[in-house]
N, C-alpha and C. Protein backbone atom coordinates (compact mmCIF):
# COMPACT_ATOMS: atom_id res chain seq x y z
N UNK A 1 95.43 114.52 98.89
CA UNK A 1 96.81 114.95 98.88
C UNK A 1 97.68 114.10 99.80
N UNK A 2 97.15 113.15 100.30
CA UNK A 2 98.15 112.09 101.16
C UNK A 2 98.19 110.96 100.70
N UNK A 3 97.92 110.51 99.55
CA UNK A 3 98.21 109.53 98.63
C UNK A 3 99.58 109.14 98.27
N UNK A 4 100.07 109.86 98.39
CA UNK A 4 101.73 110.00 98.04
C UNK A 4 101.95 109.14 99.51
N UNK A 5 101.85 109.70 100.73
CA UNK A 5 101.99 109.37 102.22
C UNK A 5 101.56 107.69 101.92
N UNK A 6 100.30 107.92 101.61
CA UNK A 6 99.65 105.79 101.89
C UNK A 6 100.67 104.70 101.09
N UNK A 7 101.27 105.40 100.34
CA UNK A 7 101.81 104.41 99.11
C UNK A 7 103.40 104.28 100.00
N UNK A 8 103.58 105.01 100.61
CA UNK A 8 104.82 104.93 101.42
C UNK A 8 104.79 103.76 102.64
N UNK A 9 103.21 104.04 103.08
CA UNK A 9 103.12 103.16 104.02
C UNK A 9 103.07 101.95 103.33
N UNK A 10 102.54 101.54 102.31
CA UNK A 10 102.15 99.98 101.54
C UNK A 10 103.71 99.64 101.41
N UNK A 11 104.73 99.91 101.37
CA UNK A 11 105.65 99.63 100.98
C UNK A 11 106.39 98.77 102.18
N UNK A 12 105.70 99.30 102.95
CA UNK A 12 106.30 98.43 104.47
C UNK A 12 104.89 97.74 105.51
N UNK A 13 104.16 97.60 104.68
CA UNK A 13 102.75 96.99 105.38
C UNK A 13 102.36 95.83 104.24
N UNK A 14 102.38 94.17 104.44
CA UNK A 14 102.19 93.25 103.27
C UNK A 14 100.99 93.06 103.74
N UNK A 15 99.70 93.04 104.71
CA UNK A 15 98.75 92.52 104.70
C UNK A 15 98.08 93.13 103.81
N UNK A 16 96.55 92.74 104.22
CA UNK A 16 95.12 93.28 103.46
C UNK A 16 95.26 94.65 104.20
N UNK A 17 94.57 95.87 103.37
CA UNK A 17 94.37 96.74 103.75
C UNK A 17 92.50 97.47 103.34
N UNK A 18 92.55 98.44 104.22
CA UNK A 18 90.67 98.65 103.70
C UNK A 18 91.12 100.01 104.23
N UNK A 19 90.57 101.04 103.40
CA UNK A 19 90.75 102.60 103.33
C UNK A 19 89.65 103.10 102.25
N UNK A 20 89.46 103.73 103.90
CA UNK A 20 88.04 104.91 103.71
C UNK A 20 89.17 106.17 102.89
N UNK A 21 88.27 106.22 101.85
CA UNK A 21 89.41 107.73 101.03
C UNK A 21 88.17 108.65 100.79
N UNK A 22 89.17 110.02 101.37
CA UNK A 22 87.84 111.34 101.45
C UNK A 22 88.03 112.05 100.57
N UNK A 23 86.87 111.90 99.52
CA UNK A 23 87.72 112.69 98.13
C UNK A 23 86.51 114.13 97.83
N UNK A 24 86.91 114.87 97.38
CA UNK A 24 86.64 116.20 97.23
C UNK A 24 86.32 115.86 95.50
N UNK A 25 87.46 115.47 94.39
CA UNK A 25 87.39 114.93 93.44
C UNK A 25 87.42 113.52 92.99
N UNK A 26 86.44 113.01 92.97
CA UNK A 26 86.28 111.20 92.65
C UNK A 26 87.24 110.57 91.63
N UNK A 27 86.99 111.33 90.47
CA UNK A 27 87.77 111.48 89.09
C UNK A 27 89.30 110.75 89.37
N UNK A 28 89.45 112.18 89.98
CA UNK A 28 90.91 112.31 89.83
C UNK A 28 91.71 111.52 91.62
N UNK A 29 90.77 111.10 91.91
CA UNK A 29 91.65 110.16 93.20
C UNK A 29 91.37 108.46 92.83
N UNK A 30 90.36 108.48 91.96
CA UNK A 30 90.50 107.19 91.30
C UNK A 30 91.29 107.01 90.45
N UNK A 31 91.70 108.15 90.04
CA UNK A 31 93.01 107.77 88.78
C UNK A 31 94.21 107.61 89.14
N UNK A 32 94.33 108.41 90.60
CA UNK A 32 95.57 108.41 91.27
C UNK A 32 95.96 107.33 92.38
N UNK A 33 94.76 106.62 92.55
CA UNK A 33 94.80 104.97 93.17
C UNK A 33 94.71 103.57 92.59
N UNK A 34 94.69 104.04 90.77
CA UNK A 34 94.17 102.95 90.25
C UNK A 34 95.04 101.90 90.20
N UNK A 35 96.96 101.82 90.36
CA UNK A 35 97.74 100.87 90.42
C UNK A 35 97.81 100.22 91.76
N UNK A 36 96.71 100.54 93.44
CA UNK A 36 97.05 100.01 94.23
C UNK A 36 95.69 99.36 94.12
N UNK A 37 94.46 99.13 93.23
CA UNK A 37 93.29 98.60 93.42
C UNK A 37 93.59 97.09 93.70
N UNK A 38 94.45 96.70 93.12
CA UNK A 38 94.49 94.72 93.27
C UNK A 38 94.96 94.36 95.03
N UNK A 39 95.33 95.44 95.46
CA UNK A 39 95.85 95.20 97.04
C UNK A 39 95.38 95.60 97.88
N UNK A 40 94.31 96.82 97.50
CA UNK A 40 93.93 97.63 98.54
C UNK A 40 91.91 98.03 98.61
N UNK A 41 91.61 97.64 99.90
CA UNK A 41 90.13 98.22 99.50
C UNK A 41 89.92 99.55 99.26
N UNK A 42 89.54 99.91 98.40
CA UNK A 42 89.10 101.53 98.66
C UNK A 42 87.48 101.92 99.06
N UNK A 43 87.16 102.49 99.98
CA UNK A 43 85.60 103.06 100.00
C UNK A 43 86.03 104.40 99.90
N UNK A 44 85.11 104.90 98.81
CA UNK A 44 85.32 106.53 98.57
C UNK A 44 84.32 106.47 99.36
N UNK A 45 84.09 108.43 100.09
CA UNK A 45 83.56 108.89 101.07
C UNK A 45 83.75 110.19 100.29
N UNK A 46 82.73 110.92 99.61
CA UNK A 46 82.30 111.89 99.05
C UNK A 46 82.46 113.15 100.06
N UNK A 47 83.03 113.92 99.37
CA UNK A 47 83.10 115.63 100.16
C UNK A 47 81.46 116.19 100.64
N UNK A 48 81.29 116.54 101.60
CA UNK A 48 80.05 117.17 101.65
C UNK A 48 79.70 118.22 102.72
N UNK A 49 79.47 119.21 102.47
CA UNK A 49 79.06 120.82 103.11
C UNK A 49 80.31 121.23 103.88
N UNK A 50 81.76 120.47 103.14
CA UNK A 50 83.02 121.07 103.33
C UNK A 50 84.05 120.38 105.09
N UNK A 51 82.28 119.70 105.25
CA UNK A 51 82.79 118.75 106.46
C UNK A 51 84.20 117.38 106.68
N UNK A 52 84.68 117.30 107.59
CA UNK A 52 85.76 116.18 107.17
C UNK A 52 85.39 115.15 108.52
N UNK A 53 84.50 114.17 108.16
CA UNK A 53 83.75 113.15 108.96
C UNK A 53 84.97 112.19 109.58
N UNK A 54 85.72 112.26 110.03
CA UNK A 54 86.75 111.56 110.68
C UNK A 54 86.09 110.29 111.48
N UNK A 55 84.91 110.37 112.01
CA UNK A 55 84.73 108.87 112.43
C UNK A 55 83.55 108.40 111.14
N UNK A 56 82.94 109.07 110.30
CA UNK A 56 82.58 108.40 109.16
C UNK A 56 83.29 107.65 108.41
N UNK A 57 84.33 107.97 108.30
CA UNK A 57 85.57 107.52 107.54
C UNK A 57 86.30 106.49 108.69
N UNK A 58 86.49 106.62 109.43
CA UNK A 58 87.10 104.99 110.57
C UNK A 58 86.26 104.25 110.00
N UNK A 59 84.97 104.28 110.49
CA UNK A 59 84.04 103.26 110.26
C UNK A 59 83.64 102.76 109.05
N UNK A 60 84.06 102.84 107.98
CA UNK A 60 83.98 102.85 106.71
C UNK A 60 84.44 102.08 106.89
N UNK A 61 85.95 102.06 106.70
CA UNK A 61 87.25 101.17 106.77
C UNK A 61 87.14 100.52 107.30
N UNK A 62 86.72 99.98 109.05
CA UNK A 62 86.27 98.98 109.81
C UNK A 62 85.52 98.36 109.58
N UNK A 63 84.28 98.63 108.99
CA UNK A 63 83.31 97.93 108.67
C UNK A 63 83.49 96.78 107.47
N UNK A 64 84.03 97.39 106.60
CA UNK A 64 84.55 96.99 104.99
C UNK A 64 85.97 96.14 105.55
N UNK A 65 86.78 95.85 106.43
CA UNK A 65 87.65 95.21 106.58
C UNK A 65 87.13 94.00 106.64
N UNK A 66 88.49 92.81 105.86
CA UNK A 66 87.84 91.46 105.11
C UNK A 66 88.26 90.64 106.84
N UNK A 67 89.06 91.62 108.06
CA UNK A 67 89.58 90.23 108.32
C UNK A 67 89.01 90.32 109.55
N UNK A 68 88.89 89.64 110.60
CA UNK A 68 88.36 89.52 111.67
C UNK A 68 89.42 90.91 112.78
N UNK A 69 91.19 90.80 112.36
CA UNK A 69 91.52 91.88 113.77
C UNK A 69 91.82 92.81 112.15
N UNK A 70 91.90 93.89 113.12
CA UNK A 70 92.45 95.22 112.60
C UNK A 70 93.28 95.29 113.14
N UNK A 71 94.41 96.68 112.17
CA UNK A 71 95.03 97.83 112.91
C UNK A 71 94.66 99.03 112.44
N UNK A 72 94.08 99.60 113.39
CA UNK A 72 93.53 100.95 112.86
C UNK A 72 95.00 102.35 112.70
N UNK A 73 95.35 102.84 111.94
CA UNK A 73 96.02 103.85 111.74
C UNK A 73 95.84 104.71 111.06
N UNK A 74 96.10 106.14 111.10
CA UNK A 74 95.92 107.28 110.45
C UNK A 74 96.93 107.04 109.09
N UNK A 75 96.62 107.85 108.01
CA UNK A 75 97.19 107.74 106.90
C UNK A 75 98.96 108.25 107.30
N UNK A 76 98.94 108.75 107.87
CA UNK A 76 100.44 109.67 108.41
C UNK A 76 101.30 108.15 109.03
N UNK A 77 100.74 107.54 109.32
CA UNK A 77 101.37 106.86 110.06
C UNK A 77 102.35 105.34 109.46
N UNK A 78 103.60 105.48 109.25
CA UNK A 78 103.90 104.72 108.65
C UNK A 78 105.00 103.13 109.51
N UNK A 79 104.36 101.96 108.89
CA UNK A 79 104.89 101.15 110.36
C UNK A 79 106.21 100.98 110.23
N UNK A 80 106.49 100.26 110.67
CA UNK A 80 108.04 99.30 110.92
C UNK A 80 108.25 98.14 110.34
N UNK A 81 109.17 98.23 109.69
CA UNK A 81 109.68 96.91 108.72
C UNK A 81 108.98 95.82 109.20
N UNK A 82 108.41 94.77 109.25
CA UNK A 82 108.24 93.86 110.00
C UNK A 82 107.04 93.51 110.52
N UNK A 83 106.17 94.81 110.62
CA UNK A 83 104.93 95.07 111.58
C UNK A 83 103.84 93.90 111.58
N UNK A 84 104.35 93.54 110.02
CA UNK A 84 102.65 93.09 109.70
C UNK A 84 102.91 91.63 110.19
N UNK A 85 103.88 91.10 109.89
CA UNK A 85 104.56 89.48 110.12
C UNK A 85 104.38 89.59 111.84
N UNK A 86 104.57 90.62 112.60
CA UNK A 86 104.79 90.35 113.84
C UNK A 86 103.25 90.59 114.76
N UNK A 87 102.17 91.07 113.81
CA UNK A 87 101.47 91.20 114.56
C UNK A 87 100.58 89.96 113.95
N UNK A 88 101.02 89.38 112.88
CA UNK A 88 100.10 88.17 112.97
C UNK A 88 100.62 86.98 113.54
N UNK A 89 101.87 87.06 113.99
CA UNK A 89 102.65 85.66 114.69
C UNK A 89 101.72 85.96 116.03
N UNK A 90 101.79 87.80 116.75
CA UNK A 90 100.75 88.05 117.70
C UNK A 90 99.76 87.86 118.01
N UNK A 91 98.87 87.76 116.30
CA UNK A 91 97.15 87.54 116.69
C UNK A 91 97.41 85.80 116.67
N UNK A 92 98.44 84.91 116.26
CA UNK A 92 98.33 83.28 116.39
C UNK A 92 98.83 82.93 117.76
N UNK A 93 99.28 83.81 118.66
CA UNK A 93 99.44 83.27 119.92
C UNK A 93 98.63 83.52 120.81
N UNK A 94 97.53 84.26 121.15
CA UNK A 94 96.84 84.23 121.09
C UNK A 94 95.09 83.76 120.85
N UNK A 95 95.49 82.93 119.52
CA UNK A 95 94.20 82.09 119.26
C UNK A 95 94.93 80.81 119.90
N UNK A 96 96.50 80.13 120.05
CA UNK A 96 96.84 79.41 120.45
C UNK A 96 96.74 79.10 122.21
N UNK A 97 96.71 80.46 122.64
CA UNK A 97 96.23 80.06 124.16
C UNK A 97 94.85 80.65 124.51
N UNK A 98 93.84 80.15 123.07
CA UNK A 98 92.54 80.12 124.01
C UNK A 98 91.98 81.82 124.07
N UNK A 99 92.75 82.79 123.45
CA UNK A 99 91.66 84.06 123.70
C UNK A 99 90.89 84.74 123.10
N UNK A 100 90.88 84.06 121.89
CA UNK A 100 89.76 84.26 120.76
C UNK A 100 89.12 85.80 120.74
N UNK A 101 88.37 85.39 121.99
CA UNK A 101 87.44 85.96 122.31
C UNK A 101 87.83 87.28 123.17
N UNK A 102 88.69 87.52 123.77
CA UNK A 102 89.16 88.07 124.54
C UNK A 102 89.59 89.68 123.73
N UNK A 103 88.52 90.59 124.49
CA UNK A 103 88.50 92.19 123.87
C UNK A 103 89.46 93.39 124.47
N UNK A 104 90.26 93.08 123.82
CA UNK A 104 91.82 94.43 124.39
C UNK A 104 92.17 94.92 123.32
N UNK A 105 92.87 96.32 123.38
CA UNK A 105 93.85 96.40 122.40
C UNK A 105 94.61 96.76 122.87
N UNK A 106 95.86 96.18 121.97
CA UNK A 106 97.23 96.16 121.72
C UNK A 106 97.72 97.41 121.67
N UNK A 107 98.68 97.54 121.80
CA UNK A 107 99.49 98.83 121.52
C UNK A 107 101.08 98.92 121.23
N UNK A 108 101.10 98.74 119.89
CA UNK A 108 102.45 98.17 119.60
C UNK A 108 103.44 99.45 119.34
């Protein structure tokens, strides 16, 4: 039922995206994601004993992400015009002074 919500966010997010989706009905959330498949990863994450695995589902999505940084966000969360352009000019300044390697996060 927050499918409606993610498609709001794609509208203002141009990168790659990877989303763990927790479906209760497979059917019918594949039918209702099938015009964002060319842009978006989906890992379904099957309903089970009514549980809602919240770090099963992070890690899904993290794991299955194509790119080396993330931004991890909740489905609710929708960015700012701009976000995606500014956090990769962010992750190139960065590789430009040398921190590759260097384990923080951001908090934009």
């Amino acid at each position: 039922d927050r499918i409606g919500i993610f498609k709001t966010m794609l509208k203002r997010w141009n990168g790659p995206v990877s989303v763990a989706l927790y479906s209760q009905d497979v059917a019918k959330d594949v039918r209702e994601i099938e015009d964002l498949l060319d842009r978006v990863d989906f890992h379904i994450v099957g309903a089970s004993q009514g549980l809602y695995p919240v770090n099963t589902l992070r890690n899904v999505a993290l794991n299955n992400a194509r790119t080396d940084y993330v931004i991890l966000a909740d489905v609710d969360f929708v960015p700012g015009v701009g976000i995606y352009e500014a956090s990769v000019a962010f992750v190139a300044s960065l590789l430009a002074a040398g921190r590759k390697e260097e384990k923080k996060v951001y908090v934009f």
